[in-house]
Protein backbone atom coordinates (compact mmCIF):
# COMPACT_ATOMS: atom_id res chain seq x y z
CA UNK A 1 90.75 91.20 106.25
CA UNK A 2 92.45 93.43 109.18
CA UNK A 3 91.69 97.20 108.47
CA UNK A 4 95.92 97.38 108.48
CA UNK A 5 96.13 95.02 105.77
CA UNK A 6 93.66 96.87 103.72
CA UNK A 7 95.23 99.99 104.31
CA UNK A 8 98.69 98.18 103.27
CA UNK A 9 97.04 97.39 99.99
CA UNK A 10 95.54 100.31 99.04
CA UNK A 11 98.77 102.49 99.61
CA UNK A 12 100.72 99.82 97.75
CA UNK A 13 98.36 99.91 94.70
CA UNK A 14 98.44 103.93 94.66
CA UNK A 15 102.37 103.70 94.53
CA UNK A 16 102.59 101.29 92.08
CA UNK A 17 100.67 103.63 89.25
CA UNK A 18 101.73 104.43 86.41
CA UNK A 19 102.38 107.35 86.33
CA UNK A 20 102.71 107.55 89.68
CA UNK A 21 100.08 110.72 91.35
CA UNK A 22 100.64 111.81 94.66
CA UNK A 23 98.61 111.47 97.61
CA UNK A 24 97.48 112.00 100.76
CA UNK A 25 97.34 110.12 104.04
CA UNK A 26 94.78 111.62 106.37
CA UNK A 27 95.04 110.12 110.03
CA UNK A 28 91.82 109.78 112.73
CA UNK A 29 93.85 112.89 114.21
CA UNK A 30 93.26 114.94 110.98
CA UNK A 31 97.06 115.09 109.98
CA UNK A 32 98.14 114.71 106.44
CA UNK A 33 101.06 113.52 105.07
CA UNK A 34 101.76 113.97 101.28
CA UNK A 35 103.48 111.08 99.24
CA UNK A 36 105.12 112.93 96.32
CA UNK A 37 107.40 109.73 95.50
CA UNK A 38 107.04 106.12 95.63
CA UNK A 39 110.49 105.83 96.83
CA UNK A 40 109.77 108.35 100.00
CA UNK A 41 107.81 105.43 101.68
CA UNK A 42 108.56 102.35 103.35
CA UNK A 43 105.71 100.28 105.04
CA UNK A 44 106.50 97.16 107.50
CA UNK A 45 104.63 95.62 110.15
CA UNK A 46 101.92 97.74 110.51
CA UNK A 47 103.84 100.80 110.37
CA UNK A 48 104.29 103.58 106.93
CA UNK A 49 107.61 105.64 107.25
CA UNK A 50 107.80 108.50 104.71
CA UNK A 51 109.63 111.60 104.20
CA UNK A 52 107.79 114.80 104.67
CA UNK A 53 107.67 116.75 101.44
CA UNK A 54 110.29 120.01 100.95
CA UNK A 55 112.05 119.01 104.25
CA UNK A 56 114.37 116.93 106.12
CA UNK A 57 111.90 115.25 108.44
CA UNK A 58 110.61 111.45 108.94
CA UNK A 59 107.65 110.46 109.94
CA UNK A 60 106.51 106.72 111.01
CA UNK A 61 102.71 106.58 111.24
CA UNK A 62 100.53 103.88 113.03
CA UNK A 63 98.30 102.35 109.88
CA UNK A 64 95.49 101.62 112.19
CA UNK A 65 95.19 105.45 112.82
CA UNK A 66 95.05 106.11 109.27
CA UNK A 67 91.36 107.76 108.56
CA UNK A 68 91.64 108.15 104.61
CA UNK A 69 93.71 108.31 101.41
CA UNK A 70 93.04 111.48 99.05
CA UNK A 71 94.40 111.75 95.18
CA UNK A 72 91.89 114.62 94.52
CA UNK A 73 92.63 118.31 94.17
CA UNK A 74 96.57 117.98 95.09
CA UNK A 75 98.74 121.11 93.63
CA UNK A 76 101.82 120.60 92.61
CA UNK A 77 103.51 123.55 94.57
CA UNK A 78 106.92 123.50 92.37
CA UNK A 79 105.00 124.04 89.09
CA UNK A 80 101.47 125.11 90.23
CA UNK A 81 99.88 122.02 88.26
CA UNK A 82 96.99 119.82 89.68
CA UNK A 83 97.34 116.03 90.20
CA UNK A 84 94.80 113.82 90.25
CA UNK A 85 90.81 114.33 89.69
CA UNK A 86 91.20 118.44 89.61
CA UNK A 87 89.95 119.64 86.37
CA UNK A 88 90.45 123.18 85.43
């Protein structure tokens, strides 16, 4: 299976939960983009376009530069609650 294709999966399968957690999307350059919405994200051919959290911004990543997808340790910064594996 093409490493794209796997990536495609896996980011589909972490916004279909539910309930849905945010994520991260750590790229080979060490950039991280955090999904806080299911609907902030569109993927097509090879490409994942996503809003940039508490901003107006877009960004269109390569999924063949993507390094690693993180649900651990993510802080909600509106309410100051954990997501994911964190355990107080």
């Amino acid at each position: 299976m093409p490493e794209d294709d796997r990536h495609s999966k896996t980011i589909l399968a972490f916004l279909d939960r539910d309930p849905f957690v945010p994520f991260q999307i750590v790229m080979n350059s060490g950039d991280r983009i955090t999904i806080e919405s299911p609907g902030f994200v569109l993927m097509k051919d090879g490409w994942l376009t996503c809003t940039v959290p508490h901003s107006n911004s877009v960004v269109q990543l390569r999924l063949n530069q993507l390094c690693m997808i993180q649900i651990e340790d993510l802080w909600d910064q509106r309410s100051g609650e954990r997501y994911g594996n964190a355990t107080d």
